[in-house]
Protein backbone atom coordinates (compact mmCIF):
# COMPACT_ATOMS: atom_id res chain seq x y z
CA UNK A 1 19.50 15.37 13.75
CA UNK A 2 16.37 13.77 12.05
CA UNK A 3 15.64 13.89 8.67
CA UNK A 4 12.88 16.39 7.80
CA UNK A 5 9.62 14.75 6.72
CA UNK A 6 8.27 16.25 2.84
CA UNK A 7 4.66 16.69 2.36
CA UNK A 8 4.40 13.50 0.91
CA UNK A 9 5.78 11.39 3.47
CA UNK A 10 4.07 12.54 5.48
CA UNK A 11 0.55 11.55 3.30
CA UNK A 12 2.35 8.53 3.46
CA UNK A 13 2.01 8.19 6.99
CA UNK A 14 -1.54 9.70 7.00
CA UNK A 15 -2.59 7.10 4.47
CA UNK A 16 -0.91 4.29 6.99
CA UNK A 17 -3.17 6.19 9.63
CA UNK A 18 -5.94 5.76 7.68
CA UNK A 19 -5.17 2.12 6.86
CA UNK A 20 -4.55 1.48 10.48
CA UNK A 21 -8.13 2.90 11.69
CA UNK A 22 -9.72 0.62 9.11
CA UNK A 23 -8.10 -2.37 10.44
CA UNK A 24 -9.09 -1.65 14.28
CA UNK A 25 -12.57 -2.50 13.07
CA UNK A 26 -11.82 -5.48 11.34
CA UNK A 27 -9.30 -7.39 13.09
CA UNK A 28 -9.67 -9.05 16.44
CA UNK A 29 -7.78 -6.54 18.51
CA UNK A 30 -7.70 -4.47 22.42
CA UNK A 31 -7.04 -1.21 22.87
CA UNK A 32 -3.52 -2.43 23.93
CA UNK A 33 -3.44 -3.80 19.94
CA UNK A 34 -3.49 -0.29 18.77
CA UNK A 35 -0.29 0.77 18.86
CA UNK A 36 0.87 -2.49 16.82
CA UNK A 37 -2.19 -1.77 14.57
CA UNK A 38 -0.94 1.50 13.41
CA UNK A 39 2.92 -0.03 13.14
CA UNK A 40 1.04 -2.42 10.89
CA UNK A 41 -1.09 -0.09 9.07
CA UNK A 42 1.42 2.87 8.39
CA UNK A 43 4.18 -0.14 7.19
CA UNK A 44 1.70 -1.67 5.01
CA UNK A 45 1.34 1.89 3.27
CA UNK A 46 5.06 3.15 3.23
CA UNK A 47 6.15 -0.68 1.82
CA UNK A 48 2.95 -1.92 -0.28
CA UNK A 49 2.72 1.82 -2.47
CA UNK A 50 6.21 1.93 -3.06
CA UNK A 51 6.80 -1.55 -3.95
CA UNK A 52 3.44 -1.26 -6.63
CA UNK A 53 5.50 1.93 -7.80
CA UNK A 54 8.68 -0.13 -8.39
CA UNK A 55 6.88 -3.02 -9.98
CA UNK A 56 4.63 -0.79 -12.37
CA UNK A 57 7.96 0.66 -13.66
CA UNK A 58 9.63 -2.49 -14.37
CA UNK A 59 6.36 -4.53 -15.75
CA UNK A 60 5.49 -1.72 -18.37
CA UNK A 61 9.52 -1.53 -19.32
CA UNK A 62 9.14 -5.07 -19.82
CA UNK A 63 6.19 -4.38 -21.56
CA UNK A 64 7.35 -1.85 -24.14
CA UNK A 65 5.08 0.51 -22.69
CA UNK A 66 7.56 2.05 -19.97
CA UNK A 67 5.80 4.22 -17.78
CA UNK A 68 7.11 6.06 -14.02
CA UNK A 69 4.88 6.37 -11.29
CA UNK A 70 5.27 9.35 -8.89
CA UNK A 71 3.66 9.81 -5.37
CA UNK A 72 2.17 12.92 -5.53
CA UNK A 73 -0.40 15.17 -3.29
CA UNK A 74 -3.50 16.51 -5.28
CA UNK A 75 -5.04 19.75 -4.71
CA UNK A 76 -6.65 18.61 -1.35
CA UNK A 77 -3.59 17.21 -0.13
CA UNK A 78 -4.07 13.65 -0.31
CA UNK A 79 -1.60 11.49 -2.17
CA UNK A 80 -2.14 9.83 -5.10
CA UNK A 81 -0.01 7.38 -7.83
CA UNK A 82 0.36 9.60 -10.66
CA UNK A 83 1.27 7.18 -14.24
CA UNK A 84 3.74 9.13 -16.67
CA UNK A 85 4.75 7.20 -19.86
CA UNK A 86 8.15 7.92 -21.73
CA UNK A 87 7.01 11.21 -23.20
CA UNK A 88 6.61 12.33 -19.80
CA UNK A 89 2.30 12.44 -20.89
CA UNK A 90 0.37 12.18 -17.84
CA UNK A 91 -1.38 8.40 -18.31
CA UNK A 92 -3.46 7.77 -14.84
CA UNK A 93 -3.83 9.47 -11.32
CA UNK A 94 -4.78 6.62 -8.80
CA UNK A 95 -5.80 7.50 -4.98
CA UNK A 96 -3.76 5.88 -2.75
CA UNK A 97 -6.84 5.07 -0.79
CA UNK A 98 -7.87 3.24 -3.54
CA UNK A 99 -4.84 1.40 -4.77
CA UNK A 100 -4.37 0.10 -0.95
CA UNK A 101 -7.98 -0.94 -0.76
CA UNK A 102 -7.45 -2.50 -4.34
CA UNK A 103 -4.65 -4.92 -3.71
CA UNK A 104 -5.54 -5.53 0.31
CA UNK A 105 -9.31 -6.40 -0.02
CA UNK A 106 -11.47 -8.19 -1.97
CA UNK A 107 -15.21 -7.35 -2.31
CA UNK A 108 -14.68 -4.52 -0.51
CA UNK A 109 -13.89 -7.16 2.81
CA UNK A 110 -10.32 -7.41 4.32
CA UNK A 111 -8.90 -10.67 1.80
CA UNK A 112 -8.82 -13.75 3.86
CA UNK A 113 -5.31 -14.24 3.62
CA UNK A 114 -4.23 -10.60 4.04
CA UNK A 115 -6.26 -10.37 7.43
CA UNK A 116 -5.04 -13.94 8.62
CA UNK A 117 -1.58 -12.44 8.50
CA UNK A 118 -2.13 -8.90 9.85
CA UNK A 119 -3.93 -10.94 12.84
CA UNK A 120 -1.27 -13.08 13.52
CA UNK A 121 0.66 -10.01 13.49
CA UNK A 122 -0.79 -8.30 16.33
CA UNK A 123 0.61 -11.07 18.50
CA UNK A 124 4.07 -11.91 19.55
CA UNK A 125 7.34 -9.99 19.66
CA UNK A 126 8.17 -7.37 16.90
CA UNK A 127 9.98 -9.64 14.62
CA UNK A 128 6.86 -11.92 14.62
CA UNK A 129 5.13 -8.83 13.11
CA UNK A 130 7.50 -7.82 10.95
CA UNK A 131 7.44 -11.51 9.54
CA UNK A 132 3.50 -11.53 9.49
CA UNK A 133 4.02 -8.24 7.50
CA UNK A 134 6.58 -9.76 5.08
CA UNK A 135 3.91 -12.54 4.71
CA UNK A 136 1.10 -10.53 3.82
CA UNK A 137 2.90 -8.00 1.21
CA UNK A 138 4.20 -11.64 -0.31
CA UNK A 139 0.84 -13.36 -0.30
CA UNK A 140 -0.75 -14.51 -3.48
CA UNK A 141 -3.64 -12.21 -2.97
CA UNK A 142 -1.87 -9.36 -2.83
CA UNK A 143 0.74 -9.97 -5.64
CA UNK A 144 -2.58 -11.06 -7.89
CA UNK A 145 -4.11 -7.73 -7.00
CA UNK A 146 -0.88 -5.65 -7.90
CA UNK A 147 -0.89 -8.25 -11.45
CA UNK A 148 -4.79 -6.52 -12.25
CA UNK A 149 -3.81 -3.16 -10.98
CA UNK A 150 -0.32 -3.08 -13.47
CA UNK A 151 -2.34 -4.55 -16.50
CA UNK A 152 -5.26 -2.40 -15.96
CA UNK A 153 -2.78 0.57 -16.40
CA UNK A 154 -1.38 -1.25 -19.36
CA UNK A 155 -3.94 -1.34 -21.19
């Protein structure tokens, strides 16, 4: 029996979708890439949203200013990052279009580093691109992107 997908997972996914269509036209890829593009795309958004979610929580704890962030679908159905502080006061609503683009490109340009991973990730077996994914969620561009993101909210 599989688990039933909410509303919001399955924005998730959409978002991934989204992601994944974006990087077709950026990295060097076939249409025999495709199906690893949209692994990569739809992992990058179910891992990198959370994981900003997570880190936002504990930073602004940290921070004296704890705040929760929700994943939530707005009133056309597309998710967003919704900030609540500790009065449960609504603080920021960020697209999740937006937040992805924000931490995975720079200049509105795939970051160097970010699309020298996802490229080596659309060769080799699927632990190769599951380590190429790793890489790129880890990389100092995207980790320096999440730092502007969290202390733009903080502020």
């Amino acid at each position: 029996m599989s688990t039933p997908v909410t509303p919001e997972r399955q924005a998730l996914l959409d978002e991934g979708d989204r992601l994944a269509r974006a990087l077709a036209q950026t990295l060097i890829c076939t249409l025999d890439d495709q199906p690893r593009v949209i692994l990569l795309g739809r992992s990058l958004a179910v891992n990198l949203l959370p994981a900003f979610q997570d880190t936002l929580e504990l930073i602004s704890r940290r921070a004296g200013q704890p705040q929760r962030g929700l994943l939530t679908l707005d009133d056309r159905g597309k998710l967003m990052l919704q900030t609540v502080d500790g009065d449960g006061v609504l603080r920021h609503r960020l697209g999740a279009d937006n937040l992805i683009a924000g931490l995975l490109y720079r200049h509105g340009r795939l970051d160097p580093v970010v699309r020298a991973h996802l490229q080596g990730g659309l060769s080799g077996d699927e632990h190769h691109a599951t380590r190429a994914l790793v890489a790129c969620l880890k990389s100092r561009p995207v980790l320096q992107a999440m730092q502007r993101q969290i202390s733009a909210l903080l502020k």
